[in-house]
C-alpha atoms as a PDB file:
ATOM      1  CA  UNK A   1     -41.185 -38.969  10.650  1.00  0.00           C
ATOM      2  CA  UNK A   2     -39.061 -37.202  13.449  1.00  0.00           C
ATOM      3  CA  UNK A   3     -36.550 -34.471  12.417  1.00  0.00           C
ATOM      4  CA  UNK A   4     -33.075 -35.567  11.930  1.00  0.00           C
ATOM      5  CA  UNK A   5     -30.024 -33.717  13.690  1.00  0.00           C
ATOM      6  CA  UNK A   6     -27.626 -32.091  11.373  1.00  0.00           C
ATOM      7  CA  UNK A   7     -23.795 -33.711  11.364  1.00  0.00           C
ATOM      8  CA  UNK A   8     -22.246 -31.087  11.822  1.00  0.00           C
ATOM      9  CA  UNK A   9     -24.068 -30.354  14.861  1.00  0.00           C
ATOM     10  CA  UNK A  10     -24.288 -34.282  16.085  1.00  0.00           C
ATOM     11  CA  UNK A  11     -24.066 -34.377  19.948  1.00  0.00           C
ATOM     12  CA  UNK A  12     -23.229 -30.637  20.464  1.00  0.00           C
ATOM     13  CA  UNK A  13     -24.536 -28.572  23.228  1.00  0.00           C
ATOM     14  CA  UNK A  14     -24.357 -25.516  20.905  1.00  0.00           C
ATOM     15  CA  UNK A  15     -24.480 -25.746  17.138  1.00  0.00           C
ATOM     16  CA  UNK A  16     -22.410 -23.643  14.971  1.00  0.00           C
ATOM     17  CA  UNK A  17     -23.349 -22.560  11.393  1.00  0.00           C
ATOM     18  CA  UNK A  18     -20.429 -22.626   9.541  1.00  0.00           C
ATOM     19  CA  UNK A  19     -22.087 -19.764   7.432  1.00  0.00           C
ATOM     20  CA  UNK A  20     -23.108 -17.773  10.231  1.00  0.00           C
ATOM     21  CA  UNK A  21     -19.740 -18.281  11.533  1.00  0.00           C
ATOM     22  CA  UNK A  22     -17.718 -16.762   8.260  1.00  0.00           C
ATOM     23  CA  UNK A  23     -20.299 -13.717   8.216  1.00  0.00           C
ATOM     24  CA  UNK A  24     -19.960 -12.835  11.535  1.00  0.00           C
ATOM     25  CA  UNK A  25     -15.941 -13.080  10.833  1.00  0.00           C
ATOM     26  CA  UNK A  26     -16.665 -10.822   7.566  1.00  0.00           C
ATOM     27  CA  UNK A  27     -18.593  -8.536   9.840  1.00  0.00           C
ATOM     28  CA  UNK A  28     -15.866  -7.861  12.186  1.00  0.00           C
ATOM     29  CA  UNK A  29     -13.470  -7.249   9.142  1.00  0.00           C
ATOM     30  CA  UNK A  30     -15.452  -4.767   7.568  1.00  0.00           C
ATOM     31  CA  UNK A  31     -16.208  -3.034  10.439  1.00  0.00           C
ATOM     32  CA  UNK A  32     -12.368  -2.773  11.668  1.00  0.00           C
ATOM     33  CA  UNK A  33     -11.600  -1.435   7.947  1.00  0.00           C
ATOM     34  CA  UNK A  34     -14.237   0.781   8.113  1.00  0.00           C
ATOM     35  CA  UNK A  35     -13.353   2.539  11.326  1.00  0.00           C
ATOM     36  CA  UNK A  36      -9.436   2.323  10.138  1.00  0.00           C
ATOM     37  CA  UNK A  37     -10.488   4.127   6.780  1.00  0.00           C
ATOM     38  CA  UNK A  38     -12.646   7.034   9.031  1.00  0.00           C
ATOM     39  CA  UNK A  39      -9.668   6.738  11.998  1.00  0.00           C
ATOM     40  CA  UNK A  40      -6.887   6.964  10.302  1.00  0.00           C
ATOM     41  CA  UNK A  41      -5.381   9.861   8.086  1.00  0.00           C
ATOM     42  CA  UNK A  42      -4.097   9.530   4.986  1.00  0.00           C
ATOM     43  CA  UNK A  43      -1.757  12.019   2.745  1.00  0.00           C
ATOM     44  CA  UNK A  44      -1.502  10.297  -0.714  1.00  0.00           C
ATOM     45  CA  UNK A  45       1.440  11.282  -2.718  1.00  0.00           C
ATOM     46  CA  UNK A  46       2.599  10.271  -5.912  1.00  0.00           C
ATOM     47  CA  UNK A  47       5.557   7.910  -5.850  1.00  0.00           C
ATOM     48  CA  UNK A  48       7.556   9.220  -9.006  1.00  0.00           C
ATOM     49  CA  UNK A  49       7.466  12.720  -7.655  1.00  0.00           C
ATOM     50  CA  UNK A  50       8.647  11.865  -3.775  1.00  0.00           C
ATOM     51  CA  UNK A  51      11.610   9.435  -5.930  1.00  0.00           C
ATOM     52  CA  UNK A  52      12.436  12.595  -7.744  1.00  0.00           C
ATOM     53  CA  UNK A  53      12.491  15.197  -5.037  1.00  0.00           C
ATOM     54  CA  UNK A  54      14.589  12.313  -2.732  1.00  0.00           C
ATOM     55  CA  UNK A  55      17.366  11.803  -5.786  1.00  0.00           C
ATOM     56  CA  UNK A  56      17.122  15.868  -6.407  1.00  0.00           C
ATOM     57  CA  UNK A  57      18.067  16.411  -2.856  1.00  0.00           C
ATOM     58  CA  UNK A  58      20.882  13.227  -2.671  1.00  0.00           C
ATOM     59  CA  UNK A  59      22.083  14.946  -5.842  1.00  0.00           C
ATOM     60  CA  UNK A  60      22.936  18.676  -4.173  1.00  0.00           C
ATOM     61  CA  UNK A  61      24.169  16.603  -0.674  1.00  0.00           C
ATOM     62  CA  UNK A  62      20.981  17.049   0.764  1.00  0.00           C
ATOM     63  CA  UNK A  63      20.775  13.218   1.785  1.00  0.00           C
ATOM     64  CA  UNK A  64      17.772  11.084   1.293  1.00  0.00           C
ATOM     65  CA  UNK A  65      15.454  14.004   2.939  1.00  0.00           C
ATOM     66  CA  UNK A  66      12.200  15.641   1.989  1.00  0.00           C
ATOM     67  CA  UNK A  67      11.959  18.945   0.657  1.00  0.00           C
ATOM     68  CA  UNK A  68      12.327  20.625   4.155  1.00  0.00           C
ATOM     69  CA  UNK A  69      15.053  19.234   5.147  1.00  0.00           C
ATOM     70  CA  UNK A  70      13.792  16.330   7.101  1.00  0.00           C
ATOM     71  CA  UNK A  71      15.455  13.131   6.754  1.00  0.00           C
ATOM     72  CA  UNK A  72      14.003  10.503   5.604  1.00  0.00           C
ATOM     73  CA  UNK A  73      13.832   6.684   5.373  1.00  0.00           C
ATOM     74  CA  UNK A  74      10.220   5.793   4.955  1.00  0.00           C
ATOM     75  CA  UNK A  75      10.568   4.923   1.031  1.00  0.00           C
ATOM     76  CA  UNK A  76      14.008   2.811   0.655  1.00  0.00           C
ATOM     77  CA  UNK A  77      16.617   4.043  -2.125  1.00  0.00           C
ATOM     78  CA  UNK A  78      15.194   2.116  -5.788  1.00  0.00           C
ATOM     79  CA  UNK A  79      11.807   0.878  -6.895  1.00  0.00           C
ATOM     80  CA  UNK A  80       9.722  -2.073  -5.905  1.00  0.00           C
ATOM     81  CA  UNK A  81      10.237  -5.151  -6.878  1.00  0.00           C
END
């Protein structure tokens, strides 16, 4: 009994695993997160205490600026949604 050809691979010149297809996409993904993560620097800060620093300094006429003066418009006036 001779080997049968796959369907999905029927009359191809190359054959394609779907599988090997979604890991090597799942490769590239991790590896472009990974260097992003290692690349990329990140300050956290805390949301509440940026919101109340911003509406501190809009109180005194400040504007919507950070601490030092800078203004600002990274984080819009309110909350999220």
């Amino acid at each position: 009994m001779e080997p049968t050809e796959s369907p999905t691979c029927a009359g191809a010149t190359r054959c394609y695993r779907p599988v090997a297809v979604w890991l090597g996409v799942l490769g590239l993904a991790l590896i472009a997160r990974l260097a992003w993560a290692a690349l990329v620097p990140v300050q956290p800060f805390s949301d509440p205490e940026v919101y109340d620093s911003f509406a501190w300094n809009l109180a005194r006429g400040a504007g919507y600026a950070w601490d030092s003066g800078d203004l600002t418009a990274y984080w819009p006036v309110g909350t999220s949604a």
